[in-house]
Protein backbone atom coordinates (compact mmCIF):
# COMPACT_ATOMS: atom_id res chain seq x y z
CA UNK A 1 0.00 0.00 0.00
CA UNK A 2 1.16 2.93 -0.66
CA UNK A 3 0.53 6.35 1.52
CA UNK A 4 -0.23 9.24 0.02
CA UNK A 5 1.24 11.95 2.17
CA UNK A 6 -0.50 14.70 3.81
CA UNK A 7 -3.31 17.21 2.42
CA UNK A 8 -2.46 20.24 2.16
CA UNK A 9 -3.83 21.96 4.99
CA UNK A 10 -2.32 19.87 7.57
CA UNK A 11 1.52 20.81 5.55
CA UNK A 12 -0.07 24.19 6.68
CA UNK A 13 -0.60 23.38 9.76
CA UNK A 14 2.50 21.53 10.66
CA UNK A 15 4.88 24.11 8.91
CA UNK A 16 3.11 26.93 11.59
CA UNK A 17 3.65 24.26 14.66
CA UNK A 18 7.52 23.30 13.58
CA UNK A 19 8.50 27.06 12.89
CA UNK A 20 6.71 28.03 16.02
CA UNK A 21 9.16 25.08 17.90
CA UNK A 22 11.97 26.68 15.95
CA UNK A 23 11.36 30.79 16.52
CA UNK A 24 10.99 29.58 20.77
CA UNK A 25 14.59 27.50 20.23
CA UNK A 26 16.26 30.35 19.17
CA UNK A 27 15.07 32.27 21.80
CA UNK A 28 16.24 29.63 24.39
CA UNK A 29 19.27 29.27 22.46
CA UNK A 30 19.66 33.35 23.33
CA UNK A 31 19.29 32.86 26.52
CA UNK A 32 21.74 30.10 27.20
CA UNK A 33 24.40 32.32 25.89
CA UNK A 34 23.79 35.30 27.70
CA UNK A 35 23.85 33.02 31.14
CA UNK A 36 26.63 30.66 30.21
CA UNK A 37 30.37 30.62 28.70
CA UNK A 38 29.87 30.04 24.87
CA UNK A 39 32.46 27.94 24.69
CA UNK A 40 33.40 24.40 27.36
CA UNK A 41 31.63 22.35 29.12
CA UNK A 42 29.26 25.07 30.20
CA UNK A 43 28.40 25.82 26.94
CA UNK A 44 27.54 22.73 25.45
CA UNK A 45 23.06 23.23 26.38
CA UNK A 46 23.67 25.63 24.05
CA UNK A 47 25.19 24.10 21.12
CA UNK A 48 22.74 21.36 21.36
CA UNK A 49 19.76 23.30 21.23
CA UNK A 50 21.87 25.14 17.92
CA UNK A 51 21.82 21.53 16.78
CA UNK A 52 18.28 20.80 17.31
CA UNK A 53 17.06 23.93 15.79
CA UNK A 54 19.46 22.95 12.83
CA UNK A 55 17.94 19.16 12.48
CA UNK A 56 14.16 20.87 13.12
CA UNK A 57 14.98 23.29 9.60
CA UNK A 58 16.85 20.26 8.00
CA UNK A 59 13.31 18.27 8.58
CA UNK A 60 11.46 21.73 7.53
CA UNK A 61 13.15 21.50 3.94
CA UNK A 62 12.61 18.16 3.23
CA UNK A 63 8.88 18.36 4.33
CA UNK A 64 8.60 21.70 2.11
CA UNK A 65 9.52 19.64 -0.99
CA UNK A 66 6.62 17.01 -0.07
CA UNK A 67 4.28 19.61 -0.03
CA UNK A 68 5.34 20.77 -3.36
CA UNK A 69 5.25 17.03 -4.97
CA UNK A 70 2.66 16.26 -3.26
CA UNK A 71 0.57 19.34 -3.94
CA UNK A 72 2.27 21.26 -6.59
CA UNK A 73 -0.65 23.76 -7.53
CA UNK A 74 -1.14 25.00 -4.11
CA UNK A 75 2.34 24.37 -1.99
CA UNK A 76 4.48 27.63 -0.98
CA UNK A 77 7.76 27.76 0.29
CA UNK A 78 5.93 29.74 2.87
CA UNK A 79 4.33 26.66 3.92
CA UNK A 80 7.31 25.50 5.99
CA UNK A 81 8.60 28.69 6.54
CA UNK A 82 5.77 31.29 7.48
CA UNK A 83 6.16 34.38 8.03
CA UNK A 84 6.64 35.36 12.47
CA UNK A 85 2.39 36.59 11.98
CA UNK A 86 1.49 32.87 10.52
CA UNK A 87 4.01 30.95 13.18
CA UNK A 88 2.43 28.74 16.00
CA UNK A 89 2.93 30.69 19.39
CA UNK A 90 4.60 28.27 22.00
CA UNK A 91 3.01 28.71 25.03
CA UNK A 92 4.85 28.29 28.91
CA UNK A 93 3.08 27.54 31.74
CA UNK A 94 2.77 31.11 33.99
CA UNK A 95 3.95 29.33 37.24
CA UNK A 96 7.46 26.79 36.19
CA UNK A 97 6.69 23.25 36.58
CA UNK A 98 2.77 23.41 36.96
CA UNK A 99 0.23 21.71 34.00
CA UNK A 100 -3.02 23.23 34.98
CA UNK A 101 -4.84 24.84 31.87
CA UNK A 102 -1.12 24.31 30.06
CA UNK A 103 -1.63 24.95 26.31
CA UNK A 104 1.38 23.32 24.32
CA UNK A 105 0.45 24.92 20.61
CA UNK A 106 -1.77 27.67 19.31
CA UNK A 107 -1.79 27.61 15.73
């Protein structure tokens, strides 16, 4: 059998959740290195997160050209890569460490 991918919409909808994830990485990434050394062992949070928000745009590309073989009338570059107005906001919790009325995604 084989699958046929995803419509449309939901390429929409995924591209605003991942560069949502990626916009709030960068921040984090920011903050790491104005609390910690950029470079030893203190500084290695950092570089990880640089390398997740690296593998999370490597994953954006490929999905990207998907959308466009998939759904070559309609797919946008813009699809993966929104603009900041049409990226998922990630939301914390007010209070660190609590769930109540948490809200991971708002797309």
């Amino acid at each position: 059998m084989t699958k046929r991918g995803l419509p449309h919409p939901e390429h929409l909808r995924l591209g605003q959740i991942l560069s949502g994830v990626r916009a709030q990485l960068h921040h984090e990434w920011v903050t790491l290195l104005n609390a910690y050394p950029q470079t030893g062992p203190r500084a290695v949070a950092a570089e990880q997160l640089e390398v997740a928000w690296e593998a999370l745009d490597a994953a954006r590309k490929e999905l990207e050209y998907l959308a466009h073989e998939e759904h070559p009338a309609v797919a946008a570059a813009s699809d993966y890569f929104p603009d900041e107005e049409h990226q998922a906001e990630v939301v914390v919790p007010d209070k660190p460490g609590s769930s109540a009325g948490r809200v991971r995604f708002r797309s």
